[in-house]
Protein backbone atom coordinates (compact mmCIF):
# COMPACT_ATOMS: atom_id res chain seq x y z
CA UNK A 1 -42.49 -8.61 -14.65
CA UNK A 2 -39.40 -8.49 -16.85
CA UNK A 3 -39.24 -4.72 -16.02
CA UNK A 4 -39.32 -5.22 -12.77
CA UNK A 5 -36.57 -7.36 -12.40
CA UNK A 6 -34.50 -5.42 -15.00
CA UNK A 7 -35.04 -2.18 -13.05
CA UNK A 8 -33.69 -4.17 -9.70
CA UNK A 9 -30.85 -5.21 -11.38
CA UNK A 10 -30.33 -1.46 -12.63
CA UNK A 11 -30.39 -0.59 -9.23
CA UNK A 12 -27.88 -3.05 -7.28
CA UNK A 13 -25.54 -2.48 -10.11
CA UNK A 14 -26.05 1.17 -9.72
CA UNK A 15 -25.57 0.66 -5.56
CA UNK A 16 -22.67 -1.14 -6.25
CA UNK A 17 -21.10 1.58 -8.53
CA UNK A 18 -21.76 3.99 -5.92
CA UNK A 19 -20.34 2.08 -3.37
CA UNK A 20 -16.91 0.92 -4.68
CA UNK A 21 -16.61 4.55 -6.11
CA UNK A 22 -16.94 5.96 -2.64
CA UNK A 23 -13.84 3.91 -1.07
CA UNK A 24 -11.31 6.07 -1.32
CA UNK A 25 -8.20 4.86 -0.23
CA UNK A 26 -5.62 7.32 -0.83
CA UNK A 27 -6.49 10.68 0.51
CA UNK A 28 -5.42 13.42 -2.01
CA UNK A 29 -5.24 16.41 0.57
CA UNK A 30 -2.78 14.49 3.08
CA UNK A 31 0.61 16.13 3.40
CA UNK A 32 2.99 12.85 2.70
CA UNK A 33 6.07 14.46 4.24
CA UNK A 34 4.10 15.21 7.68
CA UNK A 35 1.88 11.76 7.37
CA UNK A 36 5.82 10.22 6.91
CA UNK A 37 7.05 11.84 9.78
CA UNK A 38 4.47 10.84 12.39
CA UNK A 39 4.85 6.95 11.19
CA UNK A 40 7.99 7.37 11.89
CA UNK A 41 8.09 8.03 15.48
CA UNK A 42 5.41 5.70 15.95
CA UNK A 43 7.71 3.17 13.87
CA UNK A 44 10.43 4.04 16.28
CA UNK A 45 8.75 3.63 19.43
CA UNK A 46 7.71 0.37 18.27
CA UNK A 47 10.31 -1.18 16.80
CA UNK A 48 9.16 -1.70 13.60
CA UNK A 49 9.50 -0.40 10.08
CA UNK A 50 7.64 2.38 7.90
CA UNK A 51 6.00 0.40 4.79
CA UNK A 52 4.85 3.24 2.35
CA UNK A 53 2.04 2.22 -0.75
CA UNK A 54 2.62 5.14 -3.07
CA UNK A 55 -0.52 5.04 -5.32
CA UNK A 56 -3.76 6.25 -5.64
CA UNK A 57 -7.58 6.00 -6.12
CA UNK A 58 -7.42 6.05 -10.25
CA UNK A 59 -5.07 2.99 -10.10
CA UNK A 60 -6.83 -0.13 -10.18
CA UNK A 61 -3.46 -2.27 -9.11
CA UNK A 62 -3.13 0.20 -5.78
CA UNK A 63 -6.90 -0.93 -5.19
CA UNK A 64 -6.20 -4.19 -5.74
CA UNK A 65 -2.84 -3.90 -3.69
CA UNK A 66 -4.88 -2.36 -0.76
CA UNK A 67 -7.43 -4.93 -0.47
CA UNK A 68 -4.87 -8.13 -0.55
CA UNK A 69 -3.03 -6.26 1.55
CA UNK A 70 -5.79 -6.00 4.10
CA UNK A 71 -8.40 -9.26 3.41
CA UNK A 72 -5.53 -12.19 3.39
CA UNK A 73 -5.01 -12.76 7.28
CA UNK A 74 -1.53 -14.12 7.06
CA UNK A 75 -0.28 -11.16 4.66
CA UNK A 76 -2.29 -8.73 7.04
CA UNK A 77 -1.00 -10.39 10.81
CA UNK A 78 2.65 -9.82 8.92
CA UNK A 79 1.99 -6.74 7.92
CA UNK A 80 0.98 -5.26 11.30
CA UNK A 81 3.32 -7.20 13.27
CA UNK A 82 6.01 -5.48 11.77
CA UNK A 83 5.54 -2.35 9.69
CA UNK A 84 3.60 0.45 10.25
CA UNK A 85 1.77 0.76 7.16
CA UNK A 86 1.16 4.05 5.47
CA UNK A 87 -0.80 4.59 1.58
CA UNK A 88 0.30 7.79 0.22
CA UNK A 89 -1.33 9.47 -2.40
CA UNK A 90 0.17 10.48 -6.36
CA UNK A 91 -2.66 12.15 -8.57
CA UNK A 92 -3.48 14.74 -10.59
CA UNK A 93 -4.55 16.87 -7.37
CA UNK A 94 -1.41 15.91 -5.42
CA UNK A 95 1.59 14.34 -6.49
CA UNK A 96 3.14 14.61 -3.67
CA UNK A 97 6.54 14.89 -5.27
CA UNK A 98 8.42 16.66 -2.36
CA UNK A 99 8.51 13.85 -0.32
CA UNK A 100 8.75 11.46 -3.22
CA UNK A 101 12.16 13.31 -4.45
CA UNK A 102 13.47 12.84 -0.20
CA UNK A 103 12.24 8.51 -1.00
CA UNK A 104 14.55 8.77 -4.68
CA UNK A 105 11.46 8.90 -6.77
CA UNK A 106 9.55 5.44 -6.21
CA UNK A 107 7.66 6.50 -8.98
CA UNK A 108 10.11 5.24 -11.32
CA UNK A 109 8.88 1.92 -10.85
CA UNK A 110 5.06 2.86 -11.76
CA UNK A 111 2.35 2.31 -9.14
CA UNK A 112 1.58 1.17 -6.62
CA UNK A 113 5.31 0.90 -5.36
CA UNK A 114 6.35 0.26 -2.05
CA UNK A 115 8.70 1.62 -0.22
CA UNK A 116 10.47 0.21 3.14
CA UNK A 117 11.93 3.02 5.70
CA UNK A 118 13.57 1.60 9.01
CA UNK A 119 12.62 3.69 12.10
CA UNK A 120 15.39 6.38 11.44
CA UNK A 121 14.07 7.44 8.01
CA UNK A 122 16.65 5.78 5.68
CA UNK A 123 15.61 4.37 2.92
CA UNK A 124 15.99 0.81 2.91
CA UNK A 125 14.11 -0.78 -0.19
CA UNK A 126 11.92 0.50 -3.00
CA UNK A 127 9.91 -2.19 -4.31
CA UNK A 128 8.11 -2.78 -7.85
CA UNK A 129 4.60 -4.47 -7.14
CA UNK A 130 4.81 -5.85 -10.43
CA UNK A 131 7.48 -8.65 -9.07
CA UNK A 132 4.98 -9.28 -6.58
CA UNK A 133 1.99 -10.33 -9.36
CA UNK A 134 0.98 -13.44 -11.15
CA UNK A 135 -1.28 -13.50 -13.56
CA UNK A 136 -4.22 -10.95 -12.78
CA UNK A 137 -3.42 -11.37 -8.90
CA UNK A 138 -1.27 -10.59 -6.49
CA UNK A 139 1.25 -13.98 -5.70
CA UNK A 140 0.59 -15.12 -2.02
CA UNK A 141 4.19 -16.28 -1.95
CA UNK A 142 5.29 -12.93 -3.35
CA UNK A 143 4.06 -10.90 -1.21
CA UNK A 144 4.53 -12.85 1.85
CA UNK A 145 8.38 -13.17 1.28
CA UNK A 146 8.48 -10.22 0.08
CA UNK A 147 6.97 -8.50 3.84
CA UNK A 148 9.19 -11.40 5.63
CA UNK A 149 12.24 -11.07 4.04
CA UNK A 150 12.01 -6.79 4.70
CA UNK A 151 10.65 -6.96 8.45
CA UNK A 152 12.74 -5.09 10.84
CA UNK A 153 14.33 -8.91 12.41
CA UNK A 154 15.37 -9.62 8.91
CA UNK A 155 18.35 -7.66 9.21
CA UNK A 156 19.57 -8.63 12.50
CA UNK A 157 23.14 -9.69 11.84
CA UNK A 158 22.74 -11.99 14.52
CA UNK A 159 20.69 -14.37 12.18
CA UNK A 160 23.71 -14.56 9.94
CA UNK A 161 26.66 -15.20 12.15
């Protein structure tokens, strides 16, 4: 009986395994610079901003990034409300570093990093994800001011008159 459960367990921990190692987030063949460029003019059109998450699938904070990202609804609702979101990949089969040298090389700040573009392309904030942690976990508060505070109505000078 004992081997029966133990080979059950074997299994769901192997289905598991399999499973997590399949999600693959970042997508090592995507040309950045083009992927960039098309976000762009949709970010244009829609009045919003380019957010960039420059990581990849052997980083366990751009995983863990990724999911917060997309499983807290208020984080997510802010997210898509106002920046069209974009993960681009840095590994060993792509670095990408083209279009990371045109961003002033985000990778400076270790991964994930995020990067903010308005709708023409400029470069409007780089930042490090590790402000954005507390503890083992991403900081509701963080991350939430840190997506409010860099939304495209953020820097209407009309707030600030």
């Amino acid at each position: 009986m004992k081997t029966k459960q133990i080979a059950i367990l074997v299994s769901f921990i192997l289905a598991f395994s399999v499973n997590t190692l399949a999600q693959k987030i970042y997508n090592p063949s995507a040309n950045a610079k083009n992927d960039i460029a098309k976000a762009l003019l949709q970010a244009k059109q829609e009045g919003k901003h380019v957010m960039l998450q420059v990581g990849g699938n052997w980083c366990p904070w751009c995983i863990k990034l990724h999911k917060y990202l997309n499983s807290n609804p208020e984080i997510n609702t802010l997210l898509k409300d106002n920046y069209i979101f974009l993960e681009v990949n840095y590994s060993k089969e792509n670095k990408n570093l083209d279009a990371l040298a045109e961003l002033d090389y985000p990778q400076r700040f270790g991964f994930p990093v995020m990067v903010i573009l308005n709708g023409d392309g400029e470069r409007i904030h780089t930042q490090n994800t590790g402000n954005l942690e507390e503890s083992k976990a991403y900081d509701f508060k963080k991350v939430k001011s840190f997506l409010y505070n860099w939304r495209p109505d953020a820097l209407n000078p009309d707030h600030y008159k």
